[in-house]
PDB file of N, CA and C in Angstrom:
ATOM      1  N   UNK A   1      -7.967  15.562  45.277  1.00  0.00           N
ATOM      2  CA  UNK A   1      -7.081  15.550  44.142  1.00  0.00           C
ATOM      3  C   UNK A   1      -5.899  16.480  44.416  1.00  0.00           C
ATOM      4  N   UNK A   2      -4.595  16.214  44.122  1.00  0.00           N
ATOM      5  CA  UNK A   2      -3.534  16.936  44.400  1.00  0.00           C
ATOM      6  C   UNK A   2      -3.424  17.596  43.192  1.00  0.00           C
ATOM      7  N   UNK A   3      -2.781  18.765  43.811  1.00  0.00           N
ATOM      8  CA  UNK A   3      -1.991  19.836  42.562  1.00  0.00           C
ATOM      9  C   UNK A   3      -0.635  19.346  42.083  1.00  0.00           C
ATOM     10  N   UNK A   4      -0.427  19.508  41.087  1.00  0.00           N
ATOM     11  CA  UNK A   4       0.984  18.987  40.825  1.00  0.00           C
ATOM     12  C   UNK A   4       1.575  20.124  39.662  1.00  0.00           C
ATOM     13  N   UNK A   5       2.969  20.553  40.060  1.00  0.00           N
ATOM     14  CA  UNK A   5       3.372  21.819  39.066  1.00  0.00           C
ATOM     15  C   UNK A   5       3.927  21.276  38.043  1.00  0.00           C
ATOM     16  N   UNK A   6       4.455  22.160  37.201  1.00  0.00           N
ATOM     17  CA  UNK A   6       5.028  21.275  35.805  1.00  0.00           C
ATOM     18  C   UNK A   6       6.221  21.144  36.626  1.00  0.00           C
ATOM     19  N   UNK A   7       7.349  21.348  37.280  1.00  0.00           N
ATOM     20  CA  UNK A   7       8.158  20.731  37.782  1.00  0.00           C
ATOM     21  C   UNK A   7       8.090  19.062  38.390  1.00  0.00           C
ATOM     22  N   UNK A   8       7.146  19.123  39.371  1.00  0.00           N
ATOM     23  CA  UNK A   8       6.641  18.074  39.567  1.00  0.00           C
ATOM     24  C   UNK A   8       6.626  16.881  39.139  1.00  0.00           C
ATOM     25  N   UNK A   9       5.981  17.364  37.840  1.00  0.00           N
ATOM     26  CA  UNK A   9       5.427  16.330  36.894  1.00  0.00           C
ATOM     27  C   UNK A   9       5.991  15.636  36.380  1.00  0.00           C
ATOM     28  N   UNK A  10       7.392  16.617  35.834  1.00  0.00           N
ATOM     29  CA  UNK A  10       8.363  16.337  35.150  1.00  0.00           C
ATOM     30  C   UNK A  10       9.362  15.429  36.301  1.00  0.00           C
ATOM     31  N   UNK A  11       9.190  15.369  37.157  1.00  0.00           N
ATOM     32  CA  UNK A  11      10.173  14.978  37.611  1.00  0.00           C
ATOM     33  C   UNK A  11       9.455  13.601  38.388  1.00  0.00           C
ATOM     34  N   UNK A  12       8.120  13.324  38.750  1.00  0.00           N
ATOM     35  CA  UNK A  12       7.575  11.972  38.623  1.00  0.00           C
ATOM     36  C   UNK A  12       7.336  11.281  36.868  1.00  0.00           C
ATOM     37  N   UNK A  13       7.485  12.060  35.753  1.00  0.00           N
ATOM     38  CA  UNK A  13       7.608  11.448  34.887  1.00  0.00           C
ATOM     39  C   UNK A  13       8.859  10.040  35.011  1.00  0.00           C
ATOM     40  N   UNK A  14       9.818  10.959  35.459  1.00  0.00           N
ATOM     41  CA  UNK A  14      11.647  10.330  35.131  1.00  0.00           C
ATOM     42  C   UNK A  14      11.844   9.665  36.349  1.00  0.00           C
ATOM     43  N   UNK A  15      11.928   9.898  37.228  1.00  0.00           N
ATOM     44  CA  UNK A  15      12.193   9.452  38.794  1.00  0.00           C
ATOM     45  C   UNK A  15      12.681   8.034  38.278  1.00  0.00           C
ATOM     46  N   UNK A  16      11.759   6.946  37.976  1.00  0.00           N
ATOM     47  CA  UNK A  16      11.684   5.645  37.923  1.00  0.00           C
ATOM     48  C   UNK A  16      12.592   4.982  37.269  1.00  0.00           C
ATOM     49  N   UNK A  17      13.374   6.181  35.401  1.00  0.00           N
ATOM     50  CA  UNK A  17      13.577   5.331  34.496  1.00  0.00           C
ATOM     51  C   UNK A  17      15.309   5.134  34.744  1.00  0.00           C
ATOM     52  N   UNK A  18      15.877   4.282  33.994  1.00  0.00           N
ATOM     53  CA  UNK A  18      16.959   3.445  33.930  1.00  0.00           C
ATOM     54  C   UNK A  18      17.763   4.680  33.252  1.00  0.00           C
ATOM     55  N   UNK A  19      19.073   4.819  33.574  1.00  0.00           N
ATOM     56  CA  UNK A  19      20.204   5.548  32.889  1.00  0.00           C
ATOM     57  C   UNK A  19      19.548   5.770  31.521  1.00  0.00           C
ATOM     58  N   UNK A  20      20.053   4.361  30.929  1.00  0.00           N
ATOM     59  CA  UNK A  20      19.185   4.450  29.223  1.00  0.00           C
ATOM     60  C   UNK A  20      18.000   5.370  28.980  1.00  0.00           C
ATOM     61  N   UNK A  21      17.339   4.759  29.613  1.00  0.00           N
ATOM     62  CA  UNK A  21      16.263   5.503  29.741  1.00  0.00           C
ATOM     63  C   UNK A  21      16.180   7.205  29.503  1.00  0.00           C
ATOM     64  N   UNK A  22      16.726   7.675  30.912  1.00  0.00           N
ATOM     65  CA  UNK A  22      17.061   9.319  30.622  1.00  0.00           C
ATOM     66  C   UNK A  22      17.554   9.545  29.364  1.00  0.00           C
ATOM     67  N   UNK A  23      18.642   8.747  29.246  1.00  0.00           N
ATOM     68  CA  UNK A  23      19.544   9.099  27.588  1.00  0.00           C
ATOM     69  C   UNK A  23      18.300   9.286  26.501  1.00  0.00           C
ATOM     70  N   UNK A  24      16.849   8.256  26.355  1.00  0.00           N
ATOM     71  CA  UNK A  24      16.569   8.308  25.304  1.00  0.00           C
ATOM     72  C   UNK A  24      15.545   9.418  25.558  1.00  0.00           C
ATOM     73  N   UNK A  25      15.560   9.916  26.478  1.00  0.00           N
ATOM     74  CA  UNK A  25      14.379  10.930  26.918  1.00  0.00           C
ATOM     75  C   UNK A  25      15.015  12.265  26.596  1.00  0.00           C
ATOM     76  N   UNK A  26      16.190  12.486  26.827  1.00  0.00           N
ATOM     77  CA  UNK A  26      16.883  13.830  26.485  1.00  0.00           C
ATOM     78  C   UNK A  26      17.474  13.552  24.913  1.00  0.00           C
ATOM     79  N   UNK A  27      17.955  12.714  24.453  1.00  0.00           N
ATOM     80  CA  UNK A  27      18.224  12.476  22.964  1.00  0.00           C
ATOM     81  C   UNK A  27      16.850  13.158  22.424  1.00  0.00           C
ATOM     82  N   UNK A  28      15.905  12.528  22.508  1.00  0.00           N
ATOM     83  CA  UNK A  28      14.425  12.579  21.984  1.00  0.00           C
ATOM     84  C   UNK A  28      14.083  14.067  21.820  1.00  0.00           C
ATOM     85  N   UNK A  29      14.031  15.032  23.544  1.00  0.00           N
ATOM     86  CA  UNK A  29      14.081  15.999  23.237  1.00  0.00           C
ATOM     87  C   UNK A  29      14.358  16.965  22.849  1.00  0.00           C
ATOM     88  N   UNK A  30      16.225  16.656  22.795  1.00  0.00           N
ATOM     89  CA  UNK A  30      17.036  17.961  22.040  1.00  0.00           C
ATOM     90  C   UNK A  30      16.379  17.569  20.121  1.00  0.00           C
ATOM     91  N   UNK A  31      16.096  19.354  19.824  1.00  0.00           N
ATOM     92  CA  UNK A  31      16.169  19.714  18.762  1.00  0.00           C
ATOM     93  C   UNK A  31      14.480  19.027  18.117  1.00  0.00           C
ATOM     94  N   UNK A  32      14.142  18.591  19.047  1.00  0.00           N
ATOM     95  CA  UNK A  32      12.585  18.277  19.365  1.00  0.00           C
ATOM     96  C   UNK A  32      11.276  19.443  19.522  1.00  0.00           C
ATOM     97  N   UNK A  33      10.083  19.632  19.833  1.00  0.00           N
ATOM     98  CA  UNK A  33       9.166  20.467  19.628  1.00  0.00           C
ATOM     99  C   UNK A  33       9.834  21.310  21.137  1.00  0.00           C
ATOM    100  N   UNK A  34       9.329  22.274  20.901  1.00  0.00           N
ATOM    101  CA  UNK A  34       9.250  23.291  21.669  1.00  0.00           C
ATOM    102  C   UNK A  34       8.997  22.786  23.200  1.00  0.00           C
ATOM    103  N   UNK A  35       7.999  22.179  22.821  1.00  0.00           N
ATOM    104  CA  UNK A  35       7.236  22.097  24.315  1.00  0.00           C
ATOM    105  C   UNK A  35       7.958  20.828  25.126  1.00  0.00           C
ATOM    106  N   UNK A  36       9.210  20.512  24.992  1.00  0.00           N
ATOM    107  CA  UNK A  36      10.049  19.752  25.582  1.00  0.00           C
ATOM    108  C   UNK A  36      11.242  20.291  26.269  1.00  0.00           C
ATOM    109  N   UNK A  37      11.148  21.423  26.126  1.00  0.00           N
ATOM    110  CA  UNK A  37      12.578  22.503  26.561  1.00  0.00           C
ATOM    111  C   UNK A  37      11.570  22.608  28.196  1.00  0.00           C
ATOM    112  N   UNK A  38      10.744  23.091  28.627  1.00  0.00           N
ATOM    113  CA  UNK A  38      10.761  22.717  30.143  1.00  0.00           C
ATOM    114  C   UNK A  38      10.773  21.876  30.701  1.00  0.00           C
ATOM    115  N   UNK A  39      10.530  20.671  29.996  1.00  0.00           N
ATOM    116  CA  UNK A  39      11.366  19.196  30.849  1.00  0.00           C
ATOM    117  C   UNK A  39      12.679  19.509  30.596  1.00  0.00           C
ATOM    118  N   UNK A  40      13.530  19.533  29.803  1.00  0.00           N
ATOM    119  CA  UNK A  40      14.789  19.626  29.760  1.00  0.00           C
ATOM    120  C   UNK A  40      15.341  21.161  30.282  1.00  0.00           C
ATOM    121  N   UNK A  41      14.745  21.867  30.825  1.00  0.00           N
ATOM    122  CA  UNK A  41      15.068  23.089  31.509  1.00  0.00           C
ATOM    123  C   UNK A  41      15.188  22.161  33.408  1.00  0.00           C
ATOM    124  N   UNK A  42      13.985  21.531  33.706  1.00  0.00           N
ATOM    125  CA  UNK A  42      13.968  20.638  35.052  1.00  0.00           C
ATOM    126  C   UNK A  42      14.877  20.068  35.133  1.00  0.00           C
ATOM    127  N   UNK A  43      15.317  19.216  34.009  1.00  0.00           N
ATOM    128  CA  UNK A  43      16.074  17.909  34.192  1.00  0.00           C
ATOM    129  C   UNK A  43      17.343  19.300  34.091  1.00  0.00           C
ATOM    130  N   UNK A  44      17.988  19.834  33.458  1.00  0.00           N
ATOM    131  CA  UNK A  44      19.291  20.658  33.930  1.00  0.00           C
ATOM    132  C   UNK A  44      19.130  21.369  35.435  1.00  0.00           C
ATOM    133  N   UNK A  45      17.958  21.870  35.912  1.00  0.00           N
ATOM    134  CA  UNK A  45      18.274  22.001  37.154  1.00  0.00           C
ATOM    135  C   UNK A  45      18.632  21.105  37.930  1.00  0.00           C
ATOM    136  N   UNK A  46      17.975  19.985  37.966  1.00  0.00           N
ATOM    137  CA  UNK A  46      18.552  18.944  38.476  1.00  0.00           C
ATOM    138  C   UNK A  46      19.618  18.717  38.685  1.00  0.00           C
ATOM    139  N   UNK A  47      20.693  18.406  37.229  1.00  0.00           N
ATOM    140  CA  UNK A  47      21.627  18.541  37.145  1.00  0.00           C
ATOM    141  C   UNK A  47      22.519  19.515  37.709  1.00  0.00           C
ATOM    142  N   UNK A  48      22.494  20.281  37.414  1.00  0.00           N
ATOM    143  CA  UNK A  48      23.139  21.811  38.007  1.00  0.00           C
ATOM    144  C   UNK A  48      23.125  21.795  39.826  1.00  0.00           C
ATOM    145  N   UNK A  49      21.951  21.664  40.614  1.00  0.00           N
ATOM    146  CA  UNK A  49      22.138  21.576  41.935  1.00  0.00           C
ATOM    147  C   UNK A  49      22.964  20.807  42.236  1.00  0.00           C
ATOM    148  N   UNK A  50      23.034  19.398  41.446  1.00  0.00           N
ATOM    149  CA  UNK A  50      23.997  18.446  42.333  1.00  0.00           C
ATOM    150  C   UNK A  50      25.472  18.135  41.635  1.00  0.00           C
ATOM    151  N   UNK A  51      25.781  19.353  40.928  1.00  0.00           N
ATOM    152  CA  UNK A  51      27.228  19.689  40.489  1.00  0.00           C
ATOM    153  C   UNK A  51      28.048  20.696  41.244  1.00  0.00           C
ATOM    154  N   UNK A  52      29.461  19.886  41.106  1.00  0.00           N
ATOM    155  CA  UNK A  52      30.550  20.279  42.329  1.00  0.00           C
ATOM    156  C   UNK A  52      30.781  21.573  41.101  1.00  0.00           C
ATOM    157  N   UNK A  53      31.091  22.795  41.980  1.00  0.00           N
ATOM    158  CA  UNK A  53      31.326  24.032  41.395  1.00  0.00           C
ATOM    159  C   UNK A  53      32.190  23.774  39.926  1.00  0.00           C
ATOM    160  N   UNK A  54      33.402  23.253  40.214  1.00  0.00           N
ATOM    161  CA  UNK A  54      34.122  22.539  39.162  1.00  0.00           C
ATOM    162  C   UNK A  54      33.525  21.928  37.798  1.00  0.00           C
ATOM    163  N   UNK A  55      32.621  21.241  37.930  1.00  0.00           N
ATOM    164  CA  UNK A  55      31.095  20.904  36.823  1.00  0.00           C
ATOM    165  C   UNK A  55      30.370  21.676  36.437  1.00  0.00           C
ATOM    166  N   UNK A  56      30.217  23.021  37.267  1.00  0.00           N
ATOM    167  CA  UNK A  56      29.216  24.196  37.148  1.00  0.00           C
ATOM    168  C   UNK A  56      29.996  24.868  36.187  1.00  0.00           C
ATOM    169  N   UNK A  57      31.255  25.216  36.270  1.00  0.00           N
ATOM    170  CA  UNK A  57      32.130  26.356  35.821  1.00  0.00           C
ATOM    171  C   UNK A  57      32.497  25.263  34.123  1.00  0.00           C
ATOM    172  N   UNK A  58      32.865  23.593  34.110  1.00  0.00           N
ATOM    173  CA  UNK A  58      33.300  23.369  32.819  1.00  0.00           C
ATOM    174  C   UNK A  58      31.664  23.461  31.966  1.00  0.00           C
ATOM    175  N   UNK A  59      30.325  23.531  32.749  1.00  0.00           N
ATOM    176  CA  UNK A  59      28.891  23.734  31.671  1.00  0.00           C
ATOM    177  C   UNK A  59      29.181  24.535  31.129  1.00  0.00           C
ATOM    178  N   UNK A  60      29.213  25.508  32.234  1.00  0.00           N
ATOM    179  CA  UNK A  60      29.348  27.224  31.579  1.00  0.00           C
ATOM    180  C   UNK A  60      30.340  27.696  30.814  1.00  0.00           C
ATOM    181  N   UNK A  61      31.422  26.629  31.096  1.00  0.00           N
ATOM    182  CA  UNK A  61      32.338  27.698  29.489  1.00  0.00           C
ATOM    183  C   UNK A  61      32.075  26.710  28.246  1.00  0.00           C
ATOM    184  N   UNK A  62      31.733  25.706  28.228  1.00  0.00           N
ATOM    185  CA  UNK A  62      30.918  24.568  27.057  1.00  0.00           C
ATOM    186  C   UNK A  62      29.735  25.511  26.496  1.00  0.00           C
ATOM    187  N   UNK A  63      29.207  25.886  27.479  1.00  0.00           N
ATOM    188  CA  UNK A  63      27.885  27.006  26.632  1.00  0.00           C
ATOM    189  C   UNK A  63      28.428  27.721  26.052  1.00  0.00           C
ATOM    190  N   UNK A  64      29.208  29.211  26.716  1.00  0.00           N
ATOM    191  CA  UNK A  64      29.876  30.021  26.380  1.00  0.00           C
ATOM    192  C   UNK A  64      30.507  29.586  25.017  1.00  0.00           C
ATOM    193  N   UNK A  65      31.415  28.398  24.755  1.00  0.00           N
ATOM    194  CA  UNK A  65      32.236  28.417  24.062  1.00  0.00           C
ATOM    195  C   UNK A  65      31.089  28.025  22.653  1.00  0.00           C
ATOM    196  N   UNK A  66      30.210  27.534  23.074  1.00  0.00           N
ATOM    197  CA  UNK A  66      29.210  27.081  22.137  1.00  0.00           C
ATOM    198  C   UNK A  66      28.217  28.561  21.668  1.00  0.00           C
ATOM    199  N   UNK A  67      28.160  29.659  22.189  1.00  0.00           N
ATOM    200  CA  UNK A  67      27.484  30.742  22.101  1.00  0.00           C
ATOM    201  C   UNK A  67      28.588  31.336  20.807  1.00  0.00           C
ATOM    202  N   UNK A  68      29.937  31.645  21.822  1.00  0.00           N
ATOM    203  CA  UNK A  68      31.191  32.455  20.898  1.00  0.00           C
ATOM    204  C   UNK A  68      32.125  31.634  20.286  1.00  0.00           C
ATOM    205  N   UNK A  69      31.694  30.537  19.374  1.00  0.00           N
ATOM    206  CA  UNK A  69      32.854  29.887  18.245  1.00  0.00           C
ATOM    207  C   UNK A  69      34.133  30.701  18.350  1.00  0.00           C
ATOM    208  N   UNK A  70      35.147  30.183  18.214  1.00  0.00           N
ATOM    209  CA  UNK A  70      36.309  31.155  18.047  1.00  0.00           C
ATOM    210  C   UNK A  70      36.451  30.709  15.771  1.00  0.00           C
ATOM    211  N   UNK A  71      36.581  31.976  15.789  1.00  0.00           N
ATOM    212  CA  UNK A  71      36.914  31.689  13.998  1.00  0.00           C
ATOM    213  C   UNK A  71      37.949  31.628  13.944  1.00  0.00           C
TER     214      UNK A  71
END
């Protein structure tokens, strides 16, 4: 029997599914139970490794700007 980590898991969960698919899997989980933020912690690494610095830097001021509202 193999070991498999929650990374893993998470990531033979999705491997297979269709664009749509992801969409309804991350729709589903934002603002969803708790215990869906480490799939969606995986699935942003994901994301994040295979972003050109340029993609890295517009996340991070989208967070940022989403952390500090300007009033």
């Amino acid at each position: 029997m193999q070991n498999f980590n929650l990374r893993q898991a998470i990531i033979m969960r999705v491997q297979d599914k269709s664009s749509e698919e992801l969409t309804d899997i991350i729709d589903s989980s934002i603002n969803s139970d708790e215990k869906t933020l480490p799939g969606l912690g995986v699935l942003f690494e994901m994301i994040w490794q295979n972003s050109e610095k340029r993609e890295q830097n517009r996340m991070v001021q989208c967070l940022h700007n989403h952390l500090h509202p300007q009033s």
